[in-house]
Protein backbone atom coordinates (compact mmCIF):
# COMPACT_ATOMS: atom_id res chain seq x y z
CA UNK A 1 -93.75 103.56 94.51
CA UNK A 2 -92.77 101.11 91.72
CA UNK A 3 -93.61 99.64 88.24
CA UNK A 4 -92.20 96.57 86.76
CA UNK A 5 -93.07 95.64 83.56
CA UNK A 6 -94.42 92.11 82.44
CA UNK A 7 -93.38 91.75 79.01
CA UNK A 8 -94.87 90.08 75.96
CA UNK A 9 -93.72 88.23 72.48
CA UNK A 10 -90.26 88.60 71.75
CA UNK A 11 -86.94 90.40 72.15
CA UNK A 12 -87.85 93.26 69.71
CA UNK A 13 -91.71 93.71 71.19
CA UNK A 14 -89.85 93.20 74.63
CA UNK A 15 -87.68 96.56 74.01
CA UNK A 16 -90.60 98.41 72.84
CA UNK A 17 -92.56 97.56 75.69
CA UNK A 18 -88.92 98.88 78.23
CA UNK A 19 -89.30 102.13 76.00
CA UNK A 20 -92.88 102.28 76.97
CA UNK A 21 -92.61 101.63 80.51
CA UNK A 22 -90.33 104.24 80.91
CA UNK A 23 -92.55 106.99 80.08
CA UNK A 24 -95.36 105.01 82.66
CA UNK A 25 -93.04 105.36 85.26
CA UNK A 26 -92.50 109.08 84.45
CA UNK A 27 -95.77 110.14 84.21
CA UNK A 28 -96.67 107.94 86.97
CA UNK A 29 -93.91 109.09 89.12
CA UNK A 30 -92.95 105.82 89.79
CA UNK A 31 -89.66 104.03 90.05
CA UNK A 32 -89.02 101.54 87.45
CA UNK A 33 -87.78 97.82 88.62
CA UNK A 34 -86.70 96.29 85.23
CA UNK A 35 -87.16 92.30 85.22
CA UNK A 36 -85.23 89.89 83.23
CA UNK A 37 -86.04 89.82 79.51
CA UNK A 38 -86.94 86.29 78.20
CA UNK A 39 -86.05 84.61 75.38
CA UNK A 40 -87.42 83.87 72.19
CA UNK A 41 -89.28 80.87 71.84
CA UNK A 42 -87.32 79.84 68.62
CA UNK A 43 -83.98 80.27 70.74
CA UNK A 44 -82.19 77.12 70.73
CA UNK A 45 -81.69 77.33 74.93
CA UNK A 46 -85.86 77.24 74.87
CA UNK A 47 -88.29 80.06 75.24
CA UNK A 48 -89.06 81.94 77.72
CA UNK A 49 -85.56 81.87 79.45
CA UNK A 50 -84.39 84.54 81.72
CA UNK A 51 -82.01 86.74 80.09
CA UNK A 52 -80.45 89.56 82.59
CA UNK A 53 -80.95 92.98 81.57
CA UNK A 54 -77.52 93.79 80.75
CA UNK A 55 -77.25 91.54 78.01
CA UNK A 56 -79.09 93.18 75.63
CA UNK A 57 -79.10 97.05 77.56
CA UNK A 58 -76.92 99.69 78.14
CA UNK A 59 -77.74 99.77 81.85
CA UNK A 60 -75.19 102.94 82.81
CA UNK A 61 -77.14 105.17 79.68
CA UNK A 62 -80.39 104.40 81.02
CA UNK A 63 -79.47 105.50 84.42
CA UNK A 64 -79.12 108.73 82.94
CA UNK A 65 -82.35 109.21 81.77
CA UNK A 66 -84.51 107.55 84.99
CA UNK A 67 -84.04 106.19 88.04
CA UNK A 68 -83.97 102.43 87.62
CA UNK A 69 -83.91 99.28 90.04
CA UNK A 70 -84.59 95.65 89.49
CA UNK A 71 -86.20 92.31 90.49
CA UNK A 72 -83.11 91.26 91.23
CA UNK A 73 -83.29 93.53 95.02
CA UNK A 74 -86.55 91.65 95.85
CA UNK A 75 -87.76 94.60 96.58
CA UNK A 76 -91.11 93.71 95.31
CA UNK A 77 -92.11 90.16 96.69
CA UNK A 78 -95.37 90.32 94.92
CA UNK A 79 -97.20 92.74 92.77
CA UNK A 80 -99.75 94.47 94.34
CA UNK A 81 -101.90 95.95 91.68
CA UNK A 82 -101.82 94.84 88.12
CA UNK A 83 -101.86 97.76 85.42
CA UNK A 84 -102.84 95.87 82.36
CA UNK A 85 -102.08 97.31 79.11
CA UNK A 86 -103.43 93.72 77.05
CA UNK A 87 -105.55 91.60 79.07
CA UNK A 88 -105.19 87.56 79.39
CA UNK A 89 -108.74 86.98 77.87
CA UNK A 90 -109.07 86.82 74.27
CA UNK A 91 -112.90 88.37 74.40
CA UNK A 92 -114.61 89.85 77.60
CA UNK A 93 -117.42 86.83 77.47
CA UNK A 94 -114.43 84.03 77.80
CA UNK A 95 -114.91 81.72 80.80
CA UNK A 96 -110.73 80.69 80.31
CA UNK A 97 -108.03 82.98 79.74
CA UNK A 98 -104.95 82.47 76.96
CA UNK A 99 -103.35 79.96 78.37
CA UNK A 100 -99.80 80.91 76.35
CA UNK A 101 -100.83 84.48 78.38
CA UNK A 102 -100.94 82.78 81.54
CA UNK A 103 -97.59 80.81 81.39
CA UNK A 104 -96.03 84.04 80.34
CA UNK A 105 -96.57 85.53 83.56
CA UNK A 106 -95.99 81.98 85.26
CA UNK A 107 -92.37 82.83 83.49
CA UNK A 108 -92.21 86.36 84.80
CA UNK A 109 -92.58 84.87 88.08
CA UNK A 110 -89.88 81.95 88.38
CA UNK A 111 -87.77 84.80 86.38
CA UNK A 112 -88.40 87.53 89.55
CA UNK A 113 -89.29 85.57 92.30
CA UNK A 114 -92.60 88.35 92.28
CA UNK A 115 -96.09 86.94 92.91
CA UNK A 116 -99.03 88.00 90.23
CA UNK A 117 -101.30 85.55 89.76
CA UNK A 118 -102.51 84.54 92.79
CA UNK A 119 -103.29 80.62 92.24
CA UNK A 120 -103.64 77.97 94.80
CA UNK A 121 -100.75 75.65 94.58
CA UNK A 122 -103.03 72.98 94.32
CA UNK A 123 -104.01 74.46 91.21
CA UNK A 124 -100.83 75.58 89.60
CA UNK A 125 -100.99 73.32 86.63
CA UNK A 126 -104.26 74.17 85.47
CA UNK A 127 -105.99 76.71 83.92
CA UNK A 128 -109.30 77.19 85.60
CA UNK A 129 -112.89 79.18 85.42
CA UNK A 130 -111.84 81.60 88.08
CA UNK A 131 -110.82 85.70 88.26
CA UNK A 132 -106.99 85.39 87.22
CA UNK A 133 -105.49 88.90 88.11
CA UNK A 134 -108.49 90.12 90.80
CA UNK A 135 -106.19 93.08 91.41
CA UNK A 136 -106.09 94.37 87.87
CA UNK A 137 -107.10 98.05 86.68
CA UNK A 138 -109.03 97.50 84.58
CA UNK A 139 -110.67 94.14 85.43
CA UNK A 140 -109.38 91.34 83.11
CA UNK A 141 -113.17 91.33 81.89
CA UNK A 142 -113.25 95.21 80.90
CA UNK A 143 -113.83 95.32 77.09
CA UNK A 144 -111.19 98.08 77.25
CA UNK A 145 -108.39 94.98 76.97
CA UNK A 146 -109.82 93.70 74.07
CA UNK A 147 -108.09 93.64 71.06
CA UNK A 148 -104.62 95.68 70.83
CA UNK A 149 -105.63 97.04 74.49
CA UNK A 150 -105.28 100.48 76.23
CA UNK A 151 -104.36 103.03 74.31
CA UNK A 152 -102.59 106.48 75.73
CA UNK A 153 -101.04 109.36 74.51
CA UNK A 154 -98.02 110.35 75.93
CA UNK A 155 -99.81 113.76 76.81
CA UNK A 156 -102.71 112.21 78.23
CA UNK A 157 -104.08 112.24 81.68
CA UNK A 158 -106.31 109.21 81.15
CA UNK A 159 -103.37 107.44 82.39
CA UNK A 160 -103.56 108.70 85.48
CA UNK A 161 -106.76 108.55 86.06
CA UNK A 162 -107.03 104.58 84.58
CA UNK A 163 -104.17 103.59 87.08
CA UNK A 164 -105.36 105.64 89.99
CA UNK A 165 -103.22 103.88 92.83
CA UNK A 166 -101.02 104.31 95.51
CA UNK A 167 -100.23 100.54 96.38
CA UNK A 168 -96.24 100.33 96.77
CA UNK A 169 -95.25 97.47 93.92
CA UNK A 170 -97.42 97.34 90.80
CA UNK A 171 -97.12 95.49 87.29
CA UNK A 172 -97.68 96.47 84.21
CA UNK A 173 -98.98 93.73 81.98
CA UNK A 174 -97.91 92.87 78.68
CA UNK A 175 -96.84 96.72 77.51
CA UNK A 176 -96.47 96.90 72.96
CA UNK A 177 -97.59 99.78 71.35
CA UNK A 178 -100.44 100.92 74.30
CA UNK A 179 -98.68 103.96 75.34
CA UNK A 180 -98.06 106.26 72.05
CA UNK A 181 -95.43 109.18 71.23
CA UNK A 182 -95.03 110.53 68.23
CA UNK A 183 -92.38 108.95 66.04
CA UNK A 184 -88.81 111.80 65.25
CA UNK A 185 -88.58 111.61 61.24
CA UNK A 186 -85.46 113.17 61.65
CA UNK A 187 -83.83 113.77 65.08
CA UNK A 188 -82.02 116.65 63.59
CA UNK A 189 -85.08 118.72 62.37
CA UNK A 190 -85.71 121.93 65.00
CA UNK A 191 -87.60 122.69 67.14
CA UNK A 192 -88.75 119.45 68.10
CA UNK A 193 -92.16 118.78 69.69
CA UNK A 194 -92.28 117.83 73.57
CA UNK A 195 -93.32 114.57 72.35
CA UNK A 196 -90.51 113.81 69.72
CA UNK A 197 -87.95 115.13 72.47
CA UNK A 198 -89.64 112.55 74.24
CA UNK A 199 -89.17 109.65 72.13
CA UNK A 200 -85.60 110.80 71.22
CA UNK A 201 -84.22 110.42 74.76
CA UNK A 202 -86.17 107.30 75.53
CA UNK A 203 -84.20 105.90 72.21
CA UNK A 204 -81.22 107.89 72.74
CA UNK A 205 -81.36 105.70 76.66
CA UNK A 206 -82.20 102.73 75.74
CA UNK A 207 -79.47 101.28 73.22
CA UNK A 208 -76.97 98.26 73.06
CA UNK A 209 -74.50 97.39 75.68
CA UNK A 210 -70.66 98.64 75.25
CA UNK A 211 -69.89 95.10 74.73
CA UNK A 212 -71.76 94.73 72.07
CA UNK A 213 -71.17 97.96 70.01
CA UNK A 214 -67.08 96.53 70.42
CA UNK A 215 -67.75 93.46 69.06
CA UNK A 216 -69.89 95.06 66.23
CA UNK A 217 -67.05 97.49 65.88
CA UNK A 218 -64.54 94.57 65.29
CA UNK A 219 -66.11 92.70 63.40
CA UNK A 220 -66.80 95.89 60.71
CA UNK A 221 -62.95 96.80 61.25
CA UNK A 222 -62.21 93.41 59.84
CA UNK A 223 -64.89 92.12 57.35
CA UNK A 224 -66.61 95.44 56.18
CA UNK A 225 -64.39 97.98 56.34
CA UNK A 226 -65.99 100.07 54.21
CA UNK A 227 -69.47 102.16 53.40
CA UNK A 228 -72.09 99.39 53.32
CA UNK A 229 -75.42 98.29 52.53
CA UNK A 230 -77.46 96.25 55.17
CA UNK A 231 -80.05 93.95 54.29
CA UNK A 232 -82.44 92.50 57.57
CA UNK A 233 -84.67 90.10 55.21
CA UNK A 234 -86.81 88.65 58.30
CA UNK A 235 -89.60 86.52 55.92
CA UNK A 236 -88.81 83.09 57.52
CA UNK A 237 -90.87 80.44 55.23
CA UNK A 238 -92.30 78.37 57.58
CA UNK A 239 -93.69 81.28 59.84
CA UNK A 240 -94.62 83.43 56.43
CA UNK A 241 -96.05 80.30 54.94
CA UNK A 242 -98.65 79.73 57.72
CA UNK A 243 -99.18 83.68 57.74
CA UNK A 244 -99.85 83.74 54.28
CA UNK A 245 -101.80 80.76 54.09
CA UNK A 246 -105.07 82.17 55.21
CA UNK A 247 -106.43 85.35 53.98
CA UNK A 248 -104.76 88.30 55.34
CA UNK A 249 -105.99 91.98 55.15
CA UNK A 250 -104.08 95.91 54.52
CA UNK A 251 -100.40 95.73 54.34
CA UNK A 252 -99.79 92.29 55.70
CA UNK A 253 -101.80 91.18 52.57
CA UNK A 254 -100.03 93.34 50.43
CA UNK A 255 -96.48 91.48 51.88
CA UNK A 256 -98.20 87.66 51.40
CA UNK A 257 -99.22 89.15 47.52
CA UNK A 258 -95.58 90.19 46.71
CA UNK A 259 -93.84 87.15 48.26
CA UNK A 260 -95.71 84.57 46.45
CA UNK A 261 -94.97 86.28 43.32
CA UNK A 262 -91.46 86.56 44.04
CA UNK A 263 -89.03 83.52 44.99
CA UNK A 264 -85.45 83.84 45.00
CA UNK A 265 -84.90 84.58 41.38
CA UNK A 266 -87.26 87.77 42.09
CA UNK A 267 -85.23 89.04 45.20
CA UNK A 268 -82.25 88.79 43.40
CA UNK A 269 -83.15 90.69 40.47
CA UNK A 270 -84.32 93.44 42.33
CA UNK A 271 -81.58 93.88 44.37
CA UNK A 272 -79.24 93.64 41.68
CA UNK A 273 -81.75 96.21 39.52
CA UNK A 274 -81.75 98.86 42.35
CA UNK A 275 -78.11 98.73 42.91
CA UNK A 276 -77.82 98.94 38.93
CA UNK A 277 -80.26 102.34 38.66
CA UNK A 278 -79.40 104.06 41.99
CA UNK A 279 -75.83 103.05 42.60
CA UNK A 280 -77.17 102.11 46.42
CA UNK A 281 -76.98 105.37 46.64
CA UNK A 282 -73.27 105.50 47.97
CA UNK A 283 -71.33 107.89 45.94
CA UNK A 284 -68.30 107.68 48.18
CA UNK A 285 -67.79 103.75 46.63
CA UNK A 286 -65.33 102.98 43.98
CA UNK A 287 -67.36 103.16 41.10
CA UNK A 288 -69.70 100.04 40.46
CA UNK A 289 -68.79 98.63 43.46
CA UNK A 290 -70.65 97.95 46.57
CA UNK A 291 -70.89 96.00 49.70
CA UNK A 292 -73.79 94.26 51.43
CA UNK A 293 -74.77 92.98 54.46
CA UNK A 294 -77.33 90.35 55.07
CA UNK A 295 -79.23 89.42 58.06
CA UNK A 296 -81.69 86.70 58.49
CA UNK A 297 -83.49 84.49 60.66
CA UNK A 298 -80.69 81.61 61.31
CA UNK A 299 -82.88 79.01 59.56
CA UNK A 300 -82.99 81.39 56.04
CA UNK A 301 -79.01 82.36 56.39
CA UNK A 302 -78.04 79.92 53.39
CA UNK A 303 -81.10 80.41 51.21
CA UNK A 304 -80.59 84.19 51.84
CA UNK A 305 -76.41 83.85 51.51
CA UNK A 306 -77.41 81.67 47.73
CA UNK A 307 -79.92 84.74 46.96
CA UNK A 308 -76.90 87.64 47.47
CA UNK A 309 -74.28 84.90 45.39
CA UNK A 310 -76.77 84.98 42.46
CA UNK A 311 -77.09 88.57 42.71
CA UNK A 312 -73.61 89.36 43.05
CA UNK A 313 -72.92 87.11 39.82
CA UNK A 314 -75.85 89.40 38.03
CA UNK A 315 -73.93 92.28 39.19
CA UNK A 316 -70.66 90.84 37.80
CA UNK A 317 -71.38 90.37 34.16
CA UNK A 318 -72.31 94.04 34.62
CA UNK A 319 -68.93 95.06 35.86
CA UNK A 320 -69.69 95.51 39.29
CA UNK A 321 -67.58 94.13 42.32
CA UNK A 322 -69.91 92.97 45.14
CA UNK A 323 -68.80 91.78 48.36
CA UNK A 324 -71.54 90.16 50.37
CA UNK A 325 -71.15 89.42 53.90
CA UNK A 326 -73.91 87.39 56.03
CA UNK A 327 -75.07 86.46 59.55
CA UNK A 328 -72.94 83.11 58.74
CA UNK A 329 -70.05 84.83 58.97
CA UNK A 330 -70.94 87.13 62.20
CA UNK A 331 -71.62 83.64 63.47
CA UNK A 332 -68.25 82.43 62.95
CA UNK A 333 -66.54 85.22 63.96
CA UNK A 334 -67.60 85.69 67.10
CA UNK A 335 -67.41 81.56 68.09
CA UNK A 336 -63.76 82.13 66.12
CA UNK A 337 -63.21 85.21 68.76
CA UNK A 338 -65.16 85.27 71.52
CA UNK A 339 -65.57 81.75 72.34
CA UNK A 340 -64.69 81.64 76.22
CA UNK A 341 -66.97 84.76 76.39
CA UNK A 342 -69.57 83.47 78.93
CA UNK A 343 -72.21 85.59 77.74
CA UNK A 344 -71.87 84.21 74.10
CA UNK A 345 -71.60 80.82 75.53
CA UNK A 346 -74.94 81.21 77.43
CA UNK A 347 -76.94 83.54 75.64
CA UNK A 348 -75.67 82.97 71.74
CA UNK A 349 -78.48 83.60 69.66
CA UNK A 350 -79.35 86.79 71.64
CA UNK A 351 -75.64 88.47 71.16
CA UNK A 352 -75.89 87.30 67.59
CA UNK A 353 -78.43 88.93 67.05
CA UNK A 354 -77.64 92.13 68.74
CA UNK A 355 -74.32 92.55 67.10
CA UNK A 356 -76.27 92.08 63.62
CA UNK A 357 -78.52 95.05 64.87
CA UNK A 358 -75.71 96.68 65.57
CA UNK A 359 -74.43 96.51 62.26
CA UNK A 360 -77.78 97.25 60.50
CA UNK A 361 -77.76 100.55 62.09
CA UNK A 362 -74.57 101.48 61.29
CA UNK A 363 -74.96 100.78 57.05
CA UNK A 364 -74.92 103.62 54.95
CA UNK A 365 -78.22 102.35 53.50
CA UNK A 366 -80.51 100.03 54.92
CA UNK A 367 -82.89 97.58 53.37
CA UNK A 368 -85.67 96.73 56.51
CA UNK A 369 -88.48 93.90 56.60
CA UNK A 370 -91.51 95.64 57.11
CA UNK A 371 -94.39 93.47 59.86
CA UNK A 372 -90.57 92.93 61.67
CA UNK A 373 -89.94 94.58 65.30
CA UNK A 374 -86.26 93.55 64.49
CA UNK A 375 -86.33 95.79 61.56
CA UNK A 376 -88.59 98.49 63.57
CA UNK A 377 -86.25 99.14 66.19
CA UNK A 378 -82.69 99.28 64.02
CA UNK A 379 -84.81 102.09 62.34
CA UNK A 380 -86.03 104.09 65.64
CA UNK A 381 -81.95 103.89 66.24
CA UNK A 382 -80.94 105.08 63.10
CA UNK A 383 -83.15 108.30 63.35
CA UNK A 384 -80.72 109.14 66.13
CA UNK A 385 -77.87 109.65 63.35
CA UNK A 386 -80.48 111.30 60.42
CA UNK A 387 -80.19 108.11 58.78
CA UNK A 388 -84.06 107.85 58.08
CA UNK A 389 -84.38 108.37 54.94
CA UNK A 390 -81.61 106.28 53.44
CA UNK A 391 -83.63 102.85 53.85
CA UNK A 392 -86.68 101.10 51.57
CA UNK A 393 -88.66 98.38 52.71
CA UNK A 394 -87.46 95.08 51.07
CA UNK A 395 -91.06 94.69 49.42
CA UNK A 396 -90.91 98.35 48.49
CA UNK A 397 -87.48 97.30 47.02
CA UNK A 398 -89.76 94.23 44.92
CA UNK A 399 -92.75 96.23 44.23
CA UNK A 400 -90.16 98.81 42.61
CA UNK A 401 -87.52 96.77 40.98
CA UNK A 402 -88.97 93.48 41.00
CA UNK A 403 -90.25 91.02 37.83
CA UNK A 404 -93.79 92.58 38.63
CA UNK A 405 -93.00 95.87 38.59
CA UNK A 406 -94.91 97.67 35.88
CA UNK A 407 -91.51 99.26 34.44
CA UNK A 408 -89.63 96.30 34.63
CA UNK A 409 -87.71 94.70 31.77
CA UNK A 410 -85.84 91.38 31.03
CA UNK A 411 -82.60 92.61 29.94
CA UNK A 412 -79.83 90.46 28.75
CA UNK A 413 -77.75 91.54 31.67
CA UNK A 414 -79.99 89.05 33.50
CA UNK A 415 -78.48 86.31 31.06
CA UNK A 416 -76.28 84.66 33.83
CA UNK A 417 -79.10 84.30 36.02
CA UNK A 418 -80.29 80.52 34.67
CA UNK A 419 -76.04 79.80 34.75
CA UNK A 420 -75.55 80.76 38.25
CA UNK A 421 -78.86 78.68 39.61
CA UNK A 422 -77.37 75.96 38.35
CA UNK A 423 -74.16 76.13 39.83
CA UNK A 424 -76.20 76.17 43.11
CA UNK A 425 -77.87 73.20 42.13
CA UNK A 426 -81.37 75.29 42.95
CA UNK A 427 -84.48 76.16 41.40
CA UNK A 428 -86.12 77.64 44.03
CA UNK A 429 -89.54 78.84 44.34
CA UNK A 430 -92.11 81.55 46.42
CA UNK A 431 -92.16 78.60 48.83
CA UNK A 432 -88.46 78.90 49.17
CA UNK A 433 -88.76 82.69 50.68
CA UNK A 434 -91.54 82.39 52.74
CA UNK A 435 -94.92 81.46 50.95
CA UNK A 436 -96.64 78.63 49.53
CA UNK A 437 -99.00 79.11 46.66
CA UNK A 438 -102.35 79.72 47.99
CA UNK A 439 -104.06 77.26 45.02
CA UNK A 440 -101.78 74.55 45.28
């Protein structure tokens, strides 16, 4: 018996739903046939791609764990029952399903060569009033999809018993946070639960390729050599902007209140305020020096790269030496050096981005975007090496150090601040880092 795994959203949702399916499989004794990830739909090579598996996986580590095949084999010409974690109908009562739902699977399809949604080819191009998916458990209709789907325990038998089959190749649809195991605070702490041994070998099994751990391990040999700081700021203003623009609710509100208030001058005054009071927290530095790494969507990298420069020249009139060292020059580096590498060539944005995860997880501190599955999964890594607790939340980091925290104070170390946004030729605003004032 197998399950293969129809994946949803992005790269980072797309490796949470692989960590998922791998304790389906176990507790539904099945075989797992892993399909091609697909590509972001901001990747320059268009969304949606095919990307093989052992681009972004450590395919001999996972072997370890479970036993694996792929799409690849054909084993599995067409899926003969549909598991459905999310369902391709926003509400029950909906005569037509998500269409952007629909032409996922159409991608998982081409990508595998696996039949799932059993349309005419007369009707390929058009989304229709008929039963999509007629072999789902549940139906595509069960109220039980709505919403953020099935939900299971990793202890639970209710799986079992809600994907009762025996039918050789089955699917399961659109996996992200539907099958639950408790998250390791520390993978060190003993005795660990069943669970949390659980989710520390799923982890442990499921991290970067060899290739890409070298070229992260170059690239720090060279340009960071050196205890670090990493900084994933993921807030890209045009997404945030349209986020932020309607009224949002619980901690996704909270974000959209501390972004508008802050704008570049804000970040950088925080950052250079923590590093100030806490020292980053890296006692084995030279003293007042430190060294940062920033990653960012590509289409932030220079705001973000200006940000650091106007924080490192805060940090300078205070006697500190800060070397900052951003996904621009990752990017060059590895077109510099690994040019003729066919995988770079093909997939770029994906090994750029992999190497940068690589990196995040190996600082000495980390600074994570919270709402970001980039920033989720460095994190679930780093509890591997007890490196939990030495990481804040960037808006933690501006709630806390920031211009509206309520023990904040302008000092005249801060003097050099109006200087330096000159010299960039700046004056940026909230709308800068990600929001637009919701009055204006």
């Amino acid at each position: 018996l197998f399950i293969t795994p129809i994946y949803i959203w992005g790269p980072s949702s797309q490796l949470q739903g692989l960590r998922e399916s791998i304790g389906v499989a176990i507790r539904l004794n099945r075989t797992l046939l892993l399909p091609p990830f697909l590509t972001h739909n901001s990747d320059p090579i268009g969304g949606n791609k095919a990307v093989p598996v052992d681009v972004r996986l450590d395919i001999p580590e996972l072997r370890k764990l479970i036993s694996i095949g792929f799409t690849d084999d054909l084993t599995c010409r067409q899926s003969d029952v549909v598991f459905s974690a999310r369902g391709i109908y926003q509400k029950p009562a909906d005569s037509f399903p998500m269409q952007e739902r629909v032409k996922r699977i159409s991608a998982f399809e081409k990508a595998t060569q696996m039949e799932v949604l059993r349309k005419d080819d007369s009707e390929s191009n058009e989304i229709l009033e008929k039963p999509f998916l007629s072999n789902s458990m549940p139906s595509q209709k069960s109220p039980k999809l709505s919403g953020a789907g099935m939900q299971f325990s990793y202890r639970s038998d209710s799986l079992q018993s809600e994907y009762n089959s025996t039918e050789t190749c089955a699917t399961w649809l659109f996996p992200f946070n539907n099958y639950k195991y408790p998250v390791v605070w520390s993978a060190k702490d003993t005795p660990l639960t069943s669970g949390e041994q659980f989710f520390y070998q799923i982890v442990q099994h499921t991290r970067k390729p060899e290739y890409i751990r070298e070229m992260a391990s170059k690239f720090l040999s060279e340009k960071l050599d050196s205890p670090y700081m990493a900084l994933h700021y993921r807030y890209d203003a045009i997404e945030w902007s349209n986020v932020c623009a309607r009224p949002q609710k619980g901690r996704k509100g909270e974000v959209c209140d501390v972004l508008e208030k802050t704008g570049s001058k804000g970040l950088a005054l925080s950052l250079s305020r923590f590093i100030l009071q806490t020292g980053a927290f890296m006692s084995n530095l030279p003293a007042r020096s430190s060294v940062i790494y920033v990653s960012s969507p590509p289409s932030e990298a220079r705001n973000i790269r200006e940000v650091m420069s106007l924080a490192e020249k805060i940090l300078e009139g205070e006697g500190w030496n800060i070397q900052i060292v951003s996904t621009l020059d990752t990017t060059k580096y590895l077109e510099e050096n690994y040019g003729d590498c066919g995988v770079l060539r093909d997939f770029k944005s994906e090994v750029i981005s992999l190497v940068e995860q690589e990196i995040a997880y190996r600082g000495d501190y980390l600074l994570f975007s919270e709402l970001s599955g980039w920033s989720s999964n460095v994190r679930k890594d780093r509890i591997l090496d007890d490196k939990y607790f030495n990481e804040m939340s960037v808006i933690k980091l501006v709630e806390d150090f920031g211009p509206a925290s309520p023990n904040y104070s302008q000092a005249a170390l801060y003097s050099k601040v109006e200087e330096e946004k000159k010299r960039l030729a700046v004056e940026r605003t909230p709308a800068d880092f990600g929001i637009r004032q919701l009055n204006s």
